[in-house]
N, C-alpha and C. Protein backbone atom coordinates (compact mmCIF):
# COMPACT_ATOMS: atom_id res chain seq x y z
N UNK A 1 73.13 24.12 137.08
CA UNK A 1 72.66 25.48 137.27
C UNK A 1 71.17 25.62 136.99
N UNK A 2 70.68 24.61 136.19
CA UNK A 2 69.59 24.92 136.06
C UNK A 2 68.33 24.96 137.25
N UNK A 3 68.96 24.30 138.17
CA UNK A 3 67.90 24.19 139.06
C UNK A 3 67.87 25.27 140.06
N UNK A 4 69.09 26.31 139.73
CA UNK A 4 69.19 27.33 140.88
C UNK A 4 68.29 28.28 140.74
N UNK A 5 67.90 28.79 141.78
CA UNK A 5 66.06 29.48 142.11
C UNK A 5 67.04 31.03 142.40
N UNK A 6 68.20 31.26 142.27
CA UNK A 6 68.76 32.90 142.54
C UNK A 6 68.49 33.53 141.35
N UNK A 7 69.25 34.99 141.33
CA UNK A 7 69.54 35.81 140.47
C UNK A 7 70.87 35.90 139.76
N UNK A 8 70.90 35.47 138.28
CA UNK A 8 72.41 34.76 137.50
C UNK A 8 72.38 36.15 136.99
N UNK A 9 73.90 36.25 137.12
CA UNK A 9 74.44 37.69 136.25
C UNK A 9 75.61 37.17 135.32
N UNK A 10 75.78 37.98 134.11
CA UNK A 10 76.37 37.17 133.24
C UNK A 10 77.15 38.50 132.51
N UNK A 11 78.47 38.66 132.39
CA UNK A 11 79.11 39.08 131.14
C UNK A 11 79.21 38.81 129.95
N UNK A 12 79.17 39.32 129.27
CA UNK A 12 78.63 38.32 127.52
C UNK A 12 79.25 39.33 126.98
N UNK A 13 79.86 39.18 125.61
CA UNK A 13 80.31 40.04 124.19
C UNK A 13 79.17 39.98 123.00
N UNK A 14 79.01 40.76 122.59
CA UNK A 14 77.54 41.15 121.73
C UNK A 14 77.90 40.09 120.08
N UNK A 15 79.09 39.24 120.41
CA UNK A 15 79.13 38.24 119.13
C UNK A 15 78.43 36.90 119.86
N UNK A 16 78.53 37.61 120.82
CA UNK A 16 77.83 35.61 121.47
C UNK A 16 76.89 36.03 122.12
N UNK A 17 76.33 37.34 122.61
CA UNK A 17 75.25 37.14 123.22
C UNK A 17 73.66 36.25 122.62
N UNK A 18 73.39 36.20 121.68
CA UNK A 18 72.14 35.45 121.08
C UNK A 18 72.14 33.72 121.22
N UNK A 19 73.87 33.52 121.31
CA UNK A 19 73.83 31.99 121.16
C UNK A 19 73.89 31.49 123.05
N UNK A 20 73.94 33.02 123.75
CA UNK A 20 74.30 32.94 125.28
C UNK A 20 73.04 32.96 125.69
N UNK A 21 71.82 33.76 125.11
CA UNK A 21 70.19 34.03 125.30
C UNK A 21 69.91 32.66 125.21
N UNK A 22 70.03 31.83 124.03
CA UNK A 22 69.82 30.75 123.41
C UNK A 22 69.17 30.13 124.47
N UNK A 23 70.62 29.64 125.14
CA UNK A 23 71.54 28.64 125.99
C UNK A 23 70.32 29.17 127.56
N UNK A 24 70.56 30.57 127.80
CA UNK A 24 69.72 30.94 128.85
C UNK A 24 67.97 29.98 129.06
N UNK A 25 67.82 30.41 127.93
CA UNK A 25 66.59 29.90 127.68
C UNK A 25 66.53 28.42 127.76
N UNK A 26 66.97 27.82 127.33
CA UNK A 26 67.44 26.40 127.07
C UNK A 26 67.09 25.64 128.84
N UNK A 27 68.14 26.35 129.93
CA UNK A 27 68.55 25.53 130.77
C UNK A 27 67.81 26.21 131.58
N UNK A 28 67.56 27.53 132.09
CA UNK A 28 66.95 28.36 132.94
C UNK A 28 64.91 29.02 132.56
N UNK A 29 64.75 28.62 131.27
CA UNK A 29 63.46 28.65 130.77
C UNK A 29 63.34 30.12 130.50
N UNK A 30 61.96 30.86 130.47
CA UNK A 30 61.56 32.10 130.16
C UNK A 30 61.42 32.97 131.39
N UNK A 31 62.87 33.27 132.51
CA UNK A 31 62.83 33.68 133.29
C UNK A 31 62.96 35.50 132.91
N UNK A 32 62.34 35.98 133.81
CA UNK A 32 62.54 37.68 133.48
C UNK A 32 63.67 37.80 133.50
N UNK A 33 64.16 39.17 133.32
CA UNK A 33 65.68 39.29 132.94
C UNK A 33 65.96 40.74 132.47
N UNK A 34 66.91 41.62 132.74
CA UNK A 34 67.26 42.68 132.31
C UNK A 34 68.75 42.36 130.73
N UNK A 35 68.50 42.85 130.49
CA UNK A 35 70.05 43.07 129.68
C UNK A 35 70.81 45.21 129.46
N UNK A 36 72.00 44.60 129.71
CA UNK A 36 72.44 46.10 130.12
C UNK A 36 73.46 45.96 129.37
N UNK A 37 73.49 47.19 128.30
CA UNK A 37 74.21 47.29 126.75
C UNK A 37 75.13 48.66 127.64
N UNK A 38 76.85 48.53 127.23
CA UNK A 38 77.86 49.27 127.75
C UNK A 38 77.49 50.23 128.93
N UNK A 39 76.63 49.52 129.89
CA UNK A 39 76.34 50.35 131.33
C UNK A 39 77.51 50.80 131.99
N UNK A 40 77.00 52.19 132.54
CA UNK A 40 77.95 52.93 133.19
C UNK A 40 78.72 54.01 131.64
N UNK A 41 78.32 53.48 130.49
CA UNK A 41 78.78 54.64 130.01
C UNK A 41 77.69 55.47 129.13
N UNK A 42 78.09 56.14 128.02
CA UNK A 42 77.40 57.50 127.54
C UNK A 42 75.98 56.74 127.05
N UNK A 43 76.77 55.88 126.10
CA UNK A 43 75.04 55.20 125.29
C UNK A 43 74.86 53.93 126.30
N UNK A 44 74.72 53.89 126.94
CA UNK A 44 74.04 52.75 128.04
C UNK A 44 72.57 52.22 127.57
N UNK A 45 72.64 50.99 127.36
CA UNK A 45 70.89 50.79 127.15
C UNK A 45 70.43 49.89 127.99
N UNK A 46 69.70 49.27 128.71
CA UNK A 46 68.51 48.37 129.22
C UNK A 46 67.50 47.67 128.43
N UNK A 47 67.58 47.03 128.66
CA UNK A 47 66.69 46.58 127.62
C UNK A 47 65.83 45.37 128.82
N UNK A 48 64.45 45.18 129.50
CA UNK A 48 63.66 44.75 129.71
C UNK A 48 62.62 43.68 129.62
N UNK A 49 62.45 42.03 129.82
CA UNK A 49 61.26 41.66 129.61
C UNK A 49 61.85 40.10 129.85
N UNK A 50 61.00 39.13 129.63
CA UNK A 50 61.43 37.50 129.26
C UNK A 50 62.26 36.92 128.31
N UNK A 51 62.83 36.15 128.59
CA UNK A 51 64.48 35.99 127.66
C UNK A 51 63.94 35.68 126.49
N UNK A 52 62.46 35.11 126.38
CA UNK A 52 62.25 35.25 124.96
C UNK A 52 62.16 36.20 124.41
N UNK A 53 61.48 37.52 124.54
CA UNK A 53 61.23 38.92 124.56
C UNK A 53 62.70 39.15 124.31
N UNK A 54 63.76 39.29 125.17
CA UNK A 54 65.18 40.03 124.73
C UNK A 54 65.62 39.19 123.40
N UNK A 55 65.64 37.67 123.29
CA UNK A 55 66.29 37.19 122.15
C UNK A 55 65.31 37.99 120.62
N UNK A 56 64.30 37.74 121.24
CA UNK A 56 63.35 38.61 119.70
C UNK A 56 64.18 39.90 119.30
N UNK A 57 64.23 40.53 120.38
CA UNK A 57 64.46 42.20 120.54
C UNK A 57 66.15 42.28 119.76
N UNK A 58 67.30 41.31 120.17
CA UNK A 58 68.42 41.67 119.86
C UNK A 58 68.56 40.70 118.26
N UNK A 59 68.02 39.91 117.93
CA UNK A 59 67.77 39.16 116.39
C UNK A 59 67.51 40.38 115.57
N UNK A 60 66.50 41.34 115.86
CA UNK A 60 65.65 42.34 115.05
C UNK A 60 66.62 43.31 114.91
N UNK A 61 67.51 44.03 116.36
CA UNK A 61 68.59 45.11 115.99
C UNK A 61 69.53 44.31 117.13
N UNK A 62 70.87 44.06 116.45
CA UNK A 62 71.74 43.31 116.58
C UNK A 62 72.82 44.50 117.79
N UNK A 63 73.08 44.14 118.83
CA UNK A 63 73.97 44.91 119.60
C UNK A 63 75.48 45.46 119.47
N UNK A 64 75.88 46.32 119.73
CA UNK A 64 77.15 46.56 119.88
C UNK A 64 77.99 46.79 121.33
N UNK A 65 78.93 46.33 121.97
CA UNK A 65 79.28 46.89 123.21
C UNK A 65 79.14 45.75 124.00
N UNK A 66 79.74 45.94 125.26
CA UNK A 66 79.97 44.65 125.97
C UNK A 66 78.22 44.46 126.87
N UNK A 67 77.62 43.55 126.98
CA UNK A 67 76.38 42.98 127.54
C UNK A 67 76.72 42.54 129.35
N UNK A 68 75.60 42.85 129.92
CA UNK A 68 75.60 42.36 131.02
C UNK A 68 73.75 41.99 131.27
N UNK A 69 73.73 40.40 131.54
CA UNK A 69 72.81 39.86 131.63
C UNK A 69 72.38 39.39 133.31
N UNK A 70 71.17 40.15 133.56
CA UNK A 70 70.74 40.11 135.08
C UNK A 70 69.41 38.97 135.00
N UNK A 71 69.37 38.02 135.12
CA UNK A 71 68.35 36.77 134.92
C UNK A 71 67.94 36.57 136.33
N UNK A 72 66.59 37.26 136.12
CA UNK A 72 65.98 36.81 137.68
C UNK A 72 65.35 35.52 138.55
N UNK A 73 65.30 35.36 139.50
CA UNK A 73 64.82 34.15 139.78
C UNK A 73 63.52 32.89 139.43
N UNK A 74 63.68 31.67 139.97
CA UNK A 74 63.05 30.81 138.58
C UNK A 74 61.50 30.90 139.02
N UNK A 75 60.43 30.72 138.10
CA UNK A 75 59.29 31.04 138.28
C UNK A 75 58.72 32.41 138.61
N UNK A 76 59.38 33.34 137.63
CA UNK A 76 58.87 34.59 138.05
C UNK A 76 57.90 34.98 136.75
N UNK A 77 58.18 34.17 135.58
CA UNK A 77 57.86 34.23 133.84
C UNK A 77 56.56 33.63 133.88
């Protein structure tokens, strides 16, 4: 997977998302990327920037709710 140049979307649970960022980072590098905290409902969040940027962001305040990870294509970081 690592060599795929698309857009990876990912379901994740907010106990594994950091070790799932990790892993992102790891194989896919510092590609841009959205993360979308219980979208579609009341507290919906987005959260914006380079997977290093989101792993900082969710270490500092830790998530609740199911994650959906939109990782954009390679060389965009």
């Amino acid at each position: 997977m690592a060599s795929f140049d698309g857009t990876v979307i990912i379901y994740e649970s907010p106990q594994r998302i950091v070790d799932t960022l990790n892993d992102v980072f790891t194989h896919f590098g510092n590609r841009r990327m959205v993360l979308c905290r219980e979208i579609t409902k009341k507290f919906e969040a987005i959260l914006r920037g380079t997977v290093q940027e989101i792993i900082a962001s969710v270490e500092e305040r830790p998530l609740k709710g199911e994650c959906v990870l939109v990782i954009g294509k390679g060389g965009l970081s």
